[in-house]
C-alpha atoms as a PDB file:
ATOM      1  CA  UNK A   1      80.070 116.520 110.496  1.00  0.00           C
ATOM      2  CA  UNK A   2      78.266 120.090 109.972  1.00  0.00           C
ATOM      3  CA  UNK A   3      79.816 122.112 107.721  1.00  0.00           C
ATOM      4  CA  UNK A   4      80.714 125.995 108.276  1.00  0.00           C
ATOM      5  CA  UNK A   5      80.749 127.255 105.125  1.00  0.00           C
ATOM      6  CA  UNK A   6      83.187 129.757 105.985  1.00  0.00           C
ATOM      7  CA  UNK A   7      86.144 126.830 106.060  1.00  0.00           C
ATOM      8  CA  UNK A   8      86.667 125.723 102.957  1.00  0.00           C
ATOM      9  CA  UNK A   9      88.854 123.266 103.742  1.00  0.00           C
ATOM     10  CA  UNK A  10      86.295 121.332 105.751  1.00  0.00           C
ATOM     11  CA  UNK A  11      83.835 121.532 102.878  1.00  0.00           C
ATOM     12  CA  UNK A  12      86.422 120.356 100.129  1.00  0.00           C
ATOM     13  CA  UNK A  13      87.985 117.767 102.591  1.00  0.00           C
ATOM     14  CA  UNK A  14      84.195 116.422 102.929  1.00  0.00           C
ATOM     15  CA  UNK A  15      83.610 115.787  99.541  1.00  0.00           C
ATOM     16  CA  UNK A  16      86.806 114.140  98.672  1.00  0.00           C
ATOM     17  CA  UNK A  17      86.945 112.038 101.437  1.00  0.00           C
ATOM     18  CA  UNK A  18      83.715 109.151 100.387  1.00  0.00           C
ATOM     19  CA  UNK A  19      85.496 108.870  97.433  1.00  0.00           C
ATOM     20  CA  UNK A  20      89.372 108.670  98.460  1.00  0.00           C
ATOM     21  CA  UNK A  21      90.969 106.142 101.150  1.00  0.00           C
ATOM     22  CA  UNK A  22      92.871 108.183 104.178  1.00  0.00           C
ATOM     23  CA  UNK A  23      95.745 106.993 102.566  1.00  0.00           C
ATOM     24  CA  UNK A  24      95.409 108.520  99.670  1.00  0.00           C
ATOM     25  CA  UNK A  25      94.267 111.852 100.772  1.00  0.00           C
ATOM     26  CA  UNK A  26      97.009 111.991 102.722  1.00  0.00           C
ATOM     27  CA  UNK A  27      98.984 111.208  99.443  1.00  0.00           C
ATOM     28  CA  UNK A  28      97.307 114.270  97.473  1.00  0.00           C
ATOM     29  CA  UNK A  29      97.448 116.229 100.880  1.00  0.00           C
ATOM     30  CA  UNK A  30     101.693 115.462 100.531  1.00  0.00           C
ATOM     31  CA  UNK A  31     101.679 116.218  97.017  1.00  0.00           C
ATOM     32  CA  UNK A  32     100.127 119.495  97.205  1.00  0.00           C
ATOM     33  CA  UNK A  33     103.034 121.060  99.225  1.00  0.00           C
ATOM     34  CA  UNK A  34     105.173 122.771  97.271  1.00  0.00           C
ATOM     35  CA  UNK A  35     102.251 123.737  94.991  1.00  0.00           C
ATOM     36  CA  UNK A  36     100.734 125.474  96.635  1.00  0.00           C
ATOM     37  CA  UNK A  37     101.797 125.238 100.936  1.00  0.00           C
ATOM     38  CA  UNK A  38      98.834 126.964 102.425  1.00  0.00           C
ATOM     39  CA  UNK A  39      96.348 125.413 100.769  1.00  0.00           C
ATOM     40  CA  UNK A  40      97.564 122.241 101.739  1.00  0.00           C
ATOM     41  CA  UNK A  41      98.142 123.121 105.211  1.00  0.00           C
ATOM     42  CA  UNK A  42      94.471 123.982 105.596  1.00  0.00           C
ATOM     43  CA  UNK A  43      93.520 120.860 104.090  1.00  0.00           C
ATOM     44  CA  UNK A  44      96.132 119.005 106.397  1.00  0.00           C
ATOM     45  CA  UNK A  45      94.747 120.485 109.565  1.00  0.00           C
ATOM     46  CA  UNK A  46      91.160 119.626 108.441  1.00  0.00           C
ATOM     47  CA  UNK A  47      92.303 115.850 108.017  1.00  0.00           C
ATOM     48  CA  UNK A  48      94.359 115.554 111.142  1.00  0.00           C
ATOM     49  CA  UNK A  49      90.823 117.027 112.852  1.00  0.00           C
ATOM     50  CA  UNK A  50      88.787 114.254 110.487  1.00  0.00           C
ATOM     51  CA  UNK A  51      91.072 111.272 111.921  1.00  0.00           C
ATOM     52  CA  UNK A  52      90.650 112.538 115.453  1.00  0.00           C
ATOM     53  CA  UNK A  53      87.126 112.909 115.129  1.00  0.00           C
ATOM     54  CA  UNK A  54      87.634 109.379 113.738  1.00  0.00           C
ATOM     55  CA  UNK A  55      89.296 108.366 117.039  1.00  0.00           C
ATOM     56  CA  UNK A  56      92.316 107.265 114.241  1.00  0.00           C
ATOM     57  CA  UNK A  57      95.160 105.762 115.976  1.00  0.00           C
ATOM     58  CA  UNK A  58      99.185 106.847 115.682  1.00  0.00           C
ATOM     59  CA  UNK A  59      99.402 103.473 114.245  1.00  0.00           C
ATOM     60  CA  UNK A  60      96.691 104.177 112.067  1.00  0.00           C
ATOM     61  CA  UNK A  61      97.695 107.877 110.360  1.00  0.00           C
ATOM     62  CA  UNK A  62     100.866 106.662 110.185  1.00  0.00           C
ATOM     63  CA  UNK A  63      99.981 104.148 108.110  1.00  0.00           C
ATOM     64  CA  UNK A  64      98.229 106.452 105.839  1.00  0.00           C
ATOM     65  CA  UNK A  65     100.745 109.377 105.985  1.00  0.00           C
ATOM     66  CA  UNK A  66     104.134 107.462 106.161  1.00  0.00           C
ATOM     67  CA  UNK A  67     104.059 104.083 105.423  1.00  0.00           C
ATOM     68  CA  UNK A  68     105.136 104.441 101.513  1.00  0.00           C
ATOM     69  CA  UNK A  69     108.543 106.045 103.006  1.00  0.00           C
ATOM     70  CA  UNK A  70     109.798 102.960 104.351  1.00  0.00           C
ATOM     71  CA  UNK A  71     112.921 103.502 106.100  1.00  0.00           C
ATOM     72  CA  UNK A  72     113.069 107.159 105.487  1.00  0.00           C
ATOM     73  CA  UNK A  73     109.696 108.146 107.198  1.00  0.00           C
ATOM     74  CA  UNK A  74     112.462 110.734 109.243  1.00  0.00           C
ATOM     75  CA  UNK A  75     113.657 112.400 106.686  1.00  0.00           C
ATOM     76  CA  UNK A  76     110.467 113.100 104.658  1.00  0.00           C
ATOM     77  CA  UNK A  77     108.310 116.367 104.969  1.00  0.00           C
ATOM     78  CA  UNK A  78     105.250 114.064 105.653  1.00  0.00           C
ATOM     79  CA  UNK A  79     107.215 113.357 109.371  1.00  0.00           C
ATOM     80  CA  UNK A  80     105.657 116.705 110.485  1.00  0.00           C
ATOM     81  CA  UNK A  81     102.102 115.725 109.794  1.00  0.00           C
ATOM     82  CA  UNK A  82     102.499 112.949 111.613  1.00  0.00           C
ATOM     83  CA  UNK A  83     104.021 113.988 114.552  1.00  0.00           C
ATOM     84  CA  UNK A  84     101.393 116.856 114.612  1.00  0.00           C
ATOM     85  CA  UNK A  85      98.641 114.257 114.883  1.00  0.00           C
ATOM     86  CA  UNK A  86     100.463 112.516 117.850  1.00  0.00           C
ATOM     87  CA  UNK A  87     100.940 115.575 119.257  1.00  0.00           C
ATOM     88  CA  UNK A  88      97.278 116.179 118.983  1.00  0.00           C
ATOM     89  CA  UNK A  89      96.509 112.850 120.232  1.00  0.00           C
ATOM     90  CA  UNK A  90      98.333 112.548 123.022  1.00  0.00           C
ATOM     91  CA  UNK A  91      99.014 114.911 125.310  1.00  0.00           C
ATOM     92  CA  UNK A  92     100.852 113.293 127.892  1.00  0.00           C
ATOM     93  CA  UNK A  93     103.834 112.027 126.323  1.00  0.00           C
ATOM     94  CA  UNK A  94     103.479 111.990 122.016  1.00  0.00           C
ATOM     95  CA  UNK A  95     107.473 110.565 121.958  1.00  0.00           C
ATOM     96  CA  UNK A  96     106.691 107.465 123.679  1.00  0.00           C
ATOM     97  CA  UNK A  97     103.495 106.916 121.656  1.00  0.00           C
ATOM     98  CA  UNK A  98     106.166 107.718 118.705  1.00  0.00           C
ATOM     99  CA  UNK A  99     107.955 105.283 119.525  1.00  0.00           C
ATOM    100  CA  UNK A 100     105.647 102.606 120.262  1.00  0.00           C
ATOM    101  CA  UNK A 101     104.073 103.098 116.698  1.00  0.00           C
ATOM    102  CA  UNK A 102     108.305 102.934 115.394  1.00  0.00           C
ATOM    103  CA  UNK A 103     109.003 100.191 117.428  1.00  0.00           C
ATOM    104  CA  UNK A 104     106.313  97.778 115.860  1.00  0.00           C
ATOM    105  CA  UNK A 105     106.707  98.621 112.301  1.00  0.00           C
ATOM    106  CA  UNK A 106     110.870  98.250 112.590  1.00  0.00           C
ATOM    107  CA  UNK A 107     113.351  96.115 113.391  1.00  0.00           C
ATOM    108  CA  UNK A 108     115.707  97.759 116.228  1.00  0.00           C
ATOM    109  CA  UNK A 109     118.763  97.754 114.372  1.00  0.00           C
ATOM    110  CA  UNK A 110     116.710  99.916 111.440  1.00  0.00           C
ATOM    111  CA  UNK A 111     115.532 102.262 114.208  1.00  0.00           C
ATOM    112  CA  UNK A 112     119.224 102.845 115.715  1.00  0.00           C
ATOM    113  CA  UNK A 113     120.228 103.922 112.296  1.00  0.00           C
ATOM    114  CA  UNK A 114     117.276 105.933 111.395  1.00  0.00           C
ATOM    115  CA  UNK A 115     117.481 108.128 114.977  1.00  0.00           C
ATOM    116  CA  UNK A 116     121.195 108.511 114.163  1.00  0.00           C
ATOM    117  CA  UNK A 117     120.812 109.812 110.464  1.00  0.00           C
ATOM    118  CA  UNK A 118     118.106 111.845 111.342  1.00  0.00           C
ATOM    119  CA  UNK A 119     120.132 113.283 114.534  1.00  0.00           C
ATOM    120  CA  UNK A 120     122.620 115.206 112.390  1.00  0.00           C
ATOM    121  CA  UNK A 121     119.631 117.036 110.627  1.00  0.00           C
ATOM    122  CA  UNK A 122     118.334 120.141 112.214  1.00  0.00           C
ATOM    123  CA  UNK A 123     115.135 119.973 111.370  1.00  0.00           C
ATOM    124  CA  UNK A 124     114.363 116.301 112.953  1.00  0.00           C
ATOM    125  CA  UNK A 125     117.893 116.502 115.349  1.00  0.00           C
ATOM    126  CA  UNK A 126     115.415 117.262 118.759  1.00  0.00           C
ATOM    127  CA  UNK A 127     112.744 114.804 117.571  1.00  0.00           C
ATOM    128  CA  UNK A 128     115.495 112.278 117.005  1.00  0.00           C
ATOM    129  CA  UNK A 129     117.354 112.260 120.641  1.00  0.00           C
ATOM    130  CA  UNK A 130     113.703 111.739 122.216  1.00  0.00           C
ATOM    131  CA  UNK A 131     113.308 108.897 120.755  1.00  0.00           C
ATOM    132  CA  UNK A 132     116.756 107.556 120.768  1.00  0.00           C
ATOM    133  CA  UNK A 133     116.369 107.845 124.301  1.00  0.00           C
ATOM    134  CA  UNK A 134     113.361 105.689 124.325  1.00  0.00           C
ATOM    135  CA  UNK A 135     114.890 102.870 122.848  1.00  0.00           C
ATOM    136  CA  UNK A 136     117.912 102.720 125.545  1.00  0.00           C
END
């Protein structure tokens, strides 16, 4: 990757990542919200461009960004990086790739309640009826 020294965030994401796992720069990348948000919303974008320079899958980021929330991967903040890299990924229709990445990591029954509790929350409410709707 050539560096432009004028984005920082490329150049700091470079040198962390040989020595941290995706996982856990997604971890630090979570951890730095609320610390200071556009800092780590630079360094956010610059990974989600890293992984799809990687060809990373949904699957695959994911794993890194919301595996650790178990069950409640739709109600954490981390949800938005995710779906940002699907969104980035695929073009054509991110909700079914969503789902596809949902559907193999839950059980059906753990799905139907997750799209319902995150259907009466505003923030995830649209996000939520796509891919309910999937799953019928």
């Amino acid at each position: 990757m050539k560096l432009d020294p004028h984005k920082s965030d490329d150049v700091i994401l470079s040198v962390l990542k040989p020595h941290y796992s995706d996982e856990k720069l997604a971890q630090m990348l979570s951890l730095g919200y609320g610390h200071n948000d556009e800092i780590a919303a630079k360094l956010t974008k610059a990974a989600l461009k890293k992984w799809l320079s990687e060809n990373k899958s949904a699957g695959d980021v994911f794993d890194f960004v919301l595996k650790r929330h178990r069950v409640h991967v739709l109600a954490t903040r981390d949800l938005d990086t995710w779906v940002s890299y699907v969104t980035m990924l695929d073009k054509v229709d991110p909700y079914k790739t969503m789902y596809t990445v949902l559907q193999k990591r839950f059980k059906t029954a753990a799905l139907k309640t997750m799209f319902d509790n995150a259907e009466k929350v505003d923030s995830t409410k649209v996000l939520a009826q796509k891919l309910n709707e999937l799953s019928q």
